[in-house]
N, C-alpha and C. Protein backbone atom coordinates (compact mmCIF):
# COMPACT_ATOMS: atom_id res chain seq x y z
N UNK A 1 58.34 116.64 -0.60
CA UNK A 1 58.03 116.70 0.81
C UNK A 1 56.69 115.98 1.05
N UNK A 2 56.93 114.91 2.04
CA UNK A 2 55.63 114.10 2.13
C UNK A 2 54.14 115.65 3.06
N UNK A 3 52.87 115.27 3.22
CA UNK A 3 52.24 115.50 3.89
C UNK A 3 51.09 114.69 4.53
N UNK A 4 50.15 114.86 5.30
CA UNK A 4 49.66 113.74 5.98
C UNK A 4 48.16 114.11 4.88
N UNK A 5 47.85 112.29 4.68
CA UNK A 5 46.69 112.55 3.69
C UNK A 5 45.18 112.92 4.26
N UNK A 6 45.27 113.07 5.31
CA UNK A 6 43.96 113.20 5.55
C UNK A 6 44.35 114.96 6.49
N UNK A 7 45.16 115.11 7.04
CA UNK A 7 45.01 116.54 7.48
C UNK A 7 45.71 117.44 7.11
N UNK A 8 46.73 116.98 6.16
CA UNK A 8 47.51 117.72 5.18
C UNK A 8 49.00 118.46 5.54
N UNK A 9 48.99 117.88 6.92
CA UNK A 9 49.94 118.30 8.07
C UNK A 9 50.99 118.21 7.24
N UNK A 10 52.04 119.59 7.40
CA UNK A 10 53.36 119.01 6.58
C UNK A 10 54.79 120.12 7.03
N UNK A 11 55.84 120.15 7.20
CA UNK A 11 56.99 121.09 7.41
C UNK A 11 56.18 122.46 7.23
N UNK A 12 56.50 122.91 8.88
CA UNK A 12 56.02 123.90 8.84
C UNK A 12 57.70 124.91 9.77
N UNK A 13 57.66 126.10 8.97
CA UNK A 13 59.53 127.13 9.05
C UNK A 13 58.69 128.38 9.59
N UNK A 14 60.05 128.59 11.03
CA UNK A 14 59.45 129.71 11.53
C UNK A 14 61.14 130.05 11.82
N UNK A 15 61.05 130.98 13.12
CA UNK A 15 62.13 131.23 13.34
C UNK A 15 62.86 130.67 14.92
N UNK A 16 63.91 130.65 15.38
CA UNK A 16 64.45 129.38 16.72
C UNK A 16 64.62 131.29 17.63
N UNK A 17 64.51 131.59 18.12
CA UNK A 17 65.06 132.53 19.26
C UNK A 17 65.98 132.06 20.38
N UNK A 18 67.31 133.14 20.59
CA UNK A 18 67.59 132.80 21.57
C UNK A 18 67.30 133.73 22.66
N UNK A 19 68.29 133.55 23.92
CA UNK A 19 67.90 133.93 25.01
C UNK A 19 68.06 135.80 24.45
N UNK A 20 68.71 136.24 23.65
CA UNK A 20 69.08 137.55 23.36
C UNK A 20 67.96 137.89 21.91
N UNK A 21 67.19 136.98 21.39
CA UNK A 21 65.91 137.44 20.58
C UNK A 21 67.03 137.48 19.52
N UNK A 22 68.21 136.49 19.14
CA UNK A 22 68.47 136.91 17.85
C UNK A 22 67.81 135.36 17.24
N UNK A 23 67.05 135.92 15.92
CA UNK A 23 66.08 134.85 15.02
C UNK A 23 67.03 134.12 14.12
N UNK A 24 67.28 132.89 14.14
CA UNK A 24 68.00 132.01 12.49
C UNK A 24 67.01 131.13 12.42
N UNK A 25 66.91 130.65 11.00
CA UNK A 25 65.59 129.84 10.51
C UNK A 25 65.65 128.40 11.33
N UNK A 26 64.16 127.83 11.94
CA UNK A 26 64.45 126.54 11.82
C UNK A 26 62.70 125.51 10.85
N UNK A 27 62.62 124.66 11.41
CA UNK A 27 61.75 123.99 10.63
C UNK A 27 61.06 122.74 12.05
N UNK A 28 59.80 122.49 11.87
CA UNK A 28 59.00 121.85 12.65
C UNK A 28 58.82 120.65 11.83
N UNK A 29 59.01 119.62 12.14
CA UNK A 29 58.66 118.46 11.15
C UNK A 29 57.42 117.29 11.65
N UNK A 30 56.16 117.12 11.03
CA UNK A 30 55.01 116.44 11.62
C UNK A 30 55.87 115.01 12.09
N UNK A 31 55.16 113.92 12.77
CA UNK A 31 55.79 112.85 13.01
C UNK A 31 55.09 111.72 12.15
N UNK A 32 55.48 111.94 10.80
CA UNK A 32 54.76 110.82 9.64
C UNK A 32 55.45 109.55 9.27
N UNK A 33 54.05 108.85 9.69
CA UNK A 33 54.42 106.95 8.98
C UNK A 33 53.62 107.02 7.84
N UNK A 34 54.49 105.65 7.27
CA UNK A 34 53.84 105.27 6.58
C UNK A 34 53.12 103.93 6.87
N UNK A 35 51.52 104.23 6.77
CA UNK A 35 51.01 102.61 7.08
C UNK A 35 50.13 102.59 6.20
N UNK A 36 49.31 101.18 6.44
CA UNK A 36 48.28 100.23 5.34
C UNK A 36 46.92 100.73 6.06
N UNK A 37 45.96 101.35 5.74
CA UNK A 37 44.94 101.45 6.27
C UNK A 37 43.44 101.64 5.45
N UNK A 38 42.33 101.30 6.13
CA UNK A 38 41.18 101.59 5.24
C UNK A 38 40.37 102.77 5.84
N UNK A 39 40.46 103.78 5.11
CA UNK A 39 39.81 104.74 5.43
C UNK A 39 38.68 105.32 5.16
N UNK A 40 37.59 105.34 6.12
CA UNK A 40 35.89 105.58 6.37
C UNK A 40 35.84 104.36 5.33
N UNK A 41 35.60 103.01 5.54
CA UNK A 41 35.84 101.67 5.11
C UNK A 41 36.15 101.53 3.39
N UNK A 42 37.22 102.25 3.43
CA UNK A 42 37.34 101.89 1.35
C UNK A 42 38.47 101.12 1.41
N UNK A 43 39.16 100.86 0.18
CA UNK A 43 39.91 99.75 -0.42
C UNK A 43 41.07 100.01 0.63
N UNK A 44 41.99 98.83 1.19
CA UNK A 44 43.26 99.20 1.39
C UNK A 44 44.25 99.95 0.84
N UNK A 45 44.94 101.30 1.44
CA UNK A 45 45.63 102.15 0.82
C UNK A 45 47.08 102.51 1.95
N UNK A 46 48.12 102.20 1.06
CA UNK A 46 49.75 102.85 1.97
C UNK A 46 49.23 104.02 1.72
N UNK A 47 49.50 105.17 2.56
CA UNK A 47 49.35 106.54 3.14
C UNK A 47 50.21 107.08 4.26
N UNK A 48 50.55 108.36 3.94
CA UNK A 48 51.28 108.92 5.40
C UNK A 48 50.29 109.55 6.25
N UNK A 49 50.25 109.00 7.26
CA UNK A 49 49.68 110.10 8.75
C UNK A 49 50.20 110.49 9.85
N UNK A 50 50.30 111.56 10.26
CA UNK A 50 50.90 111.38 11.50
C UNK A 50 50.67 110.83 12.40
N UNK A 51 50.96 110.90 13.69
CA UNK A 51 50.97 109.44 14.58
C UNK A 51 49.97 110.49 15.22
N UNK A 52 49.55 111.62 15.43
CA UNK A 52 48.18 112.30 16.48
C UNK A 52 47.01 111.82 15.55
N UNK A 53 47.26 111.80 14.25
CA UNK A 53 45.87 111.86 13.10
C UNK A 53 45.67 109.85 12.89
N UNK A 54 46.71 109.18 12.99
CA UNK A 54 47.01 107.81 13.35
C UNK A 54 45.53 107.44 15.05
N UNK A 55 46.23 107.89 15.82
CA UNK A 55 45.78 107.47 16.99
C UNK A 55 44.51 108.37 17.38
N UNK A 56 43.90 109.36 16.52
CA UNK A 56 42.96 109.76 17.06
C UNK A 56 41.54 108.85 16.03
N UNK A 57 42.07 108.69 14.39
CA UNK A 57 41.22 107.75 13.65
C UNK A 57 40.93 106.51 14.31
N UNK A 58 42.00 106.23 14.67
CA UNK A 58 41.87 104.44 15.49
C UNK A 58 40.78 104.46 16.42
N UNK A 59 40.91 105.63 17.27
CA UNK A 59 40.36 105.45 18.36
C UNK A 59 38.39 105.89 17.94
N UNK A 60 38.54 107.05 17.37
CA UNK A 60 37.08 107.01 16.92
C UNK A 60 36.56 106.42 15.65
N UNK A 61 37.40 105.02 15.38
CA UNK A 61 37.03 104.39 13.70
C UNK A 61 36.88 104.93 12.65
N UNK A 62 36.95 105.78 12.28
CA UNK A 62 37.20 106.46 11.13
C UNK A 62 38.40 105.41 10.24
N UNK A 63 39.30 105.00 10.97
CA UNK A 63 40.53 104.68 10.34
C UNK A 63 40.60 103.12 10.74
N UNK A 64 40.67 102.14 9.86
CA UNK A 64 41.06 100.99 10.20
C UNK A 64 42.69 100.72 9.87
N UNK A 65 43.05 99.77 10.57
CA UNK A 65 44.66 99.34 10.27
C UNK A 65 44.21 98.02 9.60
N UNK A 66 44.90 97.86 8.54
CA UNK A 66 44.95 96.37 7.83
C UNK A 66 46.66 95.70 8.04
């Protein structure tokens, strides 16, 4: 099971309710790519992030895209 490398985000199982409160398992899945990036400026590295941990690095540089 992949997780995201920098926030560790990964399948997270709870339970689905319906309208009558009966519980069957389901599962939450992060929204992970895989991209090329340099992170807090080190070597180019493929890594999974999710696309919130993606677009919030970009935006405050932390995270470059190569």
């Amino acid at each position: 099971m992949a997780k995201d490398a920098i926030t560790g985000a990964r399948t997270r199982f709870g339970n689905q309710r319906s309208h009558a409160l009966n519980a069957s398992r389901r599962s939450w899945k992060p929204n992970l790519q895989k991209v090329t990036v340099k992170i807090n400026g080190s070597a180019p590295k493929k890594v999974y992030l999710t696309a919130r941990t993606l677009k919030a690095g970009l935006k405050n540089g932390s995270i470059e895209r190569v």
